[in-house]
Protein backbone atom coordinates (compact mmCIF):
# COMPACT_ATOMS: atom_id res chain seq x y z
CA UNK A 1 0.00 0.00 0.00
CA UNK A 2 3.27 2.25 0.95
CA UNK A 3 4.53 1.27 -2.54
CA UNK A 4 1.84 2.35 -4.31
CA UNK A 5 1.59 5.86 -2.55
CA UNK A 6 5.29 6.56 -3.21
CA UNK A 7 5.12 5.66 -6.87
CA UNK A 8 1.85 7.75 -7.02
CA UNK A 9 4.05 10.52 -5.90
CA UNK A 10 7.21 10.05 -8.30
CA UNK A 11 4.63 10.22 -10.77
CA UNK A 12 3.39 13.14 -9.44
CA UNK A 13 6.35 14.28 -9.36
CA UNK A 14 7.53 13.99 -12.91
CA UNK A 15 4.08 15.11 -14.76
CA UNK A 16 4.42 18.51 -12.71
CA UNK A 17 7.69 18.68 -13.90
CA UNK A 18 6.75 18.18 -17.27
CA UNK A 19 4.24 21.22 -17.11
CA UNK A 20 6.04 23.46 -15.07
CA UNK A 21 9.17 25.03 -16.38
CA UNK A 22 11.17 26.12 -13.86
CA UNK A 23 12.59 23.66 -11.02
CA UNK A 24 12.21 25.63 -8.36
CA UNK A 25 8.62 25.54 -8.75
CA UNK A 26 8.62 21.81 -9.55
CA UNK A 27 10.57 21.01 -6.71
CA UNK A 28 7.98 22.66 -4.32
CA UNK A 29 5.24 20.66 -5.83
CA UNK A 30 7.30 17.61 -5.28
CA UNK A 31 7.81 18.92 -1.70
CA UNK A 32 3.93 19.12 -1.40
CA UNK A 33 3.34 15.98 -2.79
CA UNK A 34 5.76 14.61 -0.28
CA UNK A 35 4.02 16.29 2.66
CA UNK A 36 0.69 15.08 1.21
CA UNK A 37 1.99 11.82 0.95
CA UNK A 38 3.02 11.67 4.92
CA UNK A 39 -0.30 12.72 5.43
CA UNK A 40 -1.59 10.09 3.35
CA UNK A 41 0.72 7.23 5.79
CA UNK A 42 -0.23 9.18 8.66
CA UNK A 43 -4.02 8.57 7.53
CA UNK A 44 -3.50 4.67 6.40
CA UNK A 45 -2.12 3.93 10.16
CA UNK A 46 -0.60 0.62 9.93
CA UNK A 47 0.40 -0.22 13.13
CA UNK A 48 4.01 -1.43 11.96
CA UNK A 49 4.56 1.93 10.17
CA UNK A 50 3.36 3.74 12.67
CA UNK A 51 6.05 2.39 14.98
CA UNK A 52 8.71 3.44 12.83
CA UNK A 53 6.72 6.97 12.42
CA UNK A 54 6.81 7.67 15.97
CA UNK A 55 9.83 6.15 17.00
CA UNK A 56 11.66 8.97 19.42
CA UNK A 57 15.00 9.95 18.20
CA UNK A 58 16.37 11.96 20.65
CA UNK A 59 14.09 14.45 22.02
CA UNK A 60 11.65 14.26 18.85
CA UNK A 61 9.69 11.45 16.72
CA UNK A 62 10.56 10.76 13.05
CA UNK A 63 7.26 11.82 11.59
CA UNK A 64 7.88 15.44 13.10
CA UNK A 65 11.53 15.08 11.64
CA UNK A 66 9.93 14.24 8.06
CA UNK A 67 6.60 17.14 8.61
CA UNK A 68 10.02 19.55 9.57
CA UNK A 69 11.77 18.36 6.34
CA UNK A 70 8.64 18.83 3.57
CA UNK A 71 8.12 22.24 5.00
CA UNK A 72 11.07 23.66 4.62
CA UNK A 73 11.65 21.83 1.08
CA UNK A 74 8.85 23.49 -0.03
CA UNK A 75 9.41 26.67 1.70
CA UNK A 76 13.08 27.20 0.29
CA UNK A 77 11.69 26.16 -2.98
CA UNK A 78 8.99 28.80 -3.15
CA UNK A 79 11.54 31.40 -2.04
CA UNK A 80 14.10 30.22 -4.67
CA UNK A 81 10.92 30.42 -7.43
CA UNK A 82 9.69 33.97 -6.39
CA UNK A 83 13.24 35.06 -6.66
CA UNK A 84 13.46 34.53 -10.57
């Protein structure tokens, strides 16, 4: 079921690349589709994903490690994109 999400996303992925131009804006959709698709895991709940999910490392859980990383893809990427 994983699988299928994260190949829904690379295919995401590359058709918004196809249409948009410039990478920094493509890369920001990626970055949403990622967050979308941690949202999407987060929603499934298995119970063996969610133990790797919210598995403390150090003082925080990955899931807020991954939320932290899609945000700031996407928010470096829309800076980079309203630069040009």
């Amino acid at each position: 079921m994983i699988a299928v999400a994260l190949m829904a996303l690379a295919a995401a992925g590359f058709m918004v690349r196809a249409r948009i131009r410039s990478a920094a804006l493509a890369s920001a959709w990626v970055g949403m589709c990622f967050g979308v698709g941690i949202f999407v895991i987060e929603i499934i709940s298995l119970h063996a994903v969610d133990a790797v999910l919210y598995h403390p490392v150090g003082p925080v859980l990955v899931i807020a490690v991954l939320w932290v990383a899609a945000s700031a893809w996407v928010g470096v990427a829309a800076l980079i994109a309203a630069r040009r």
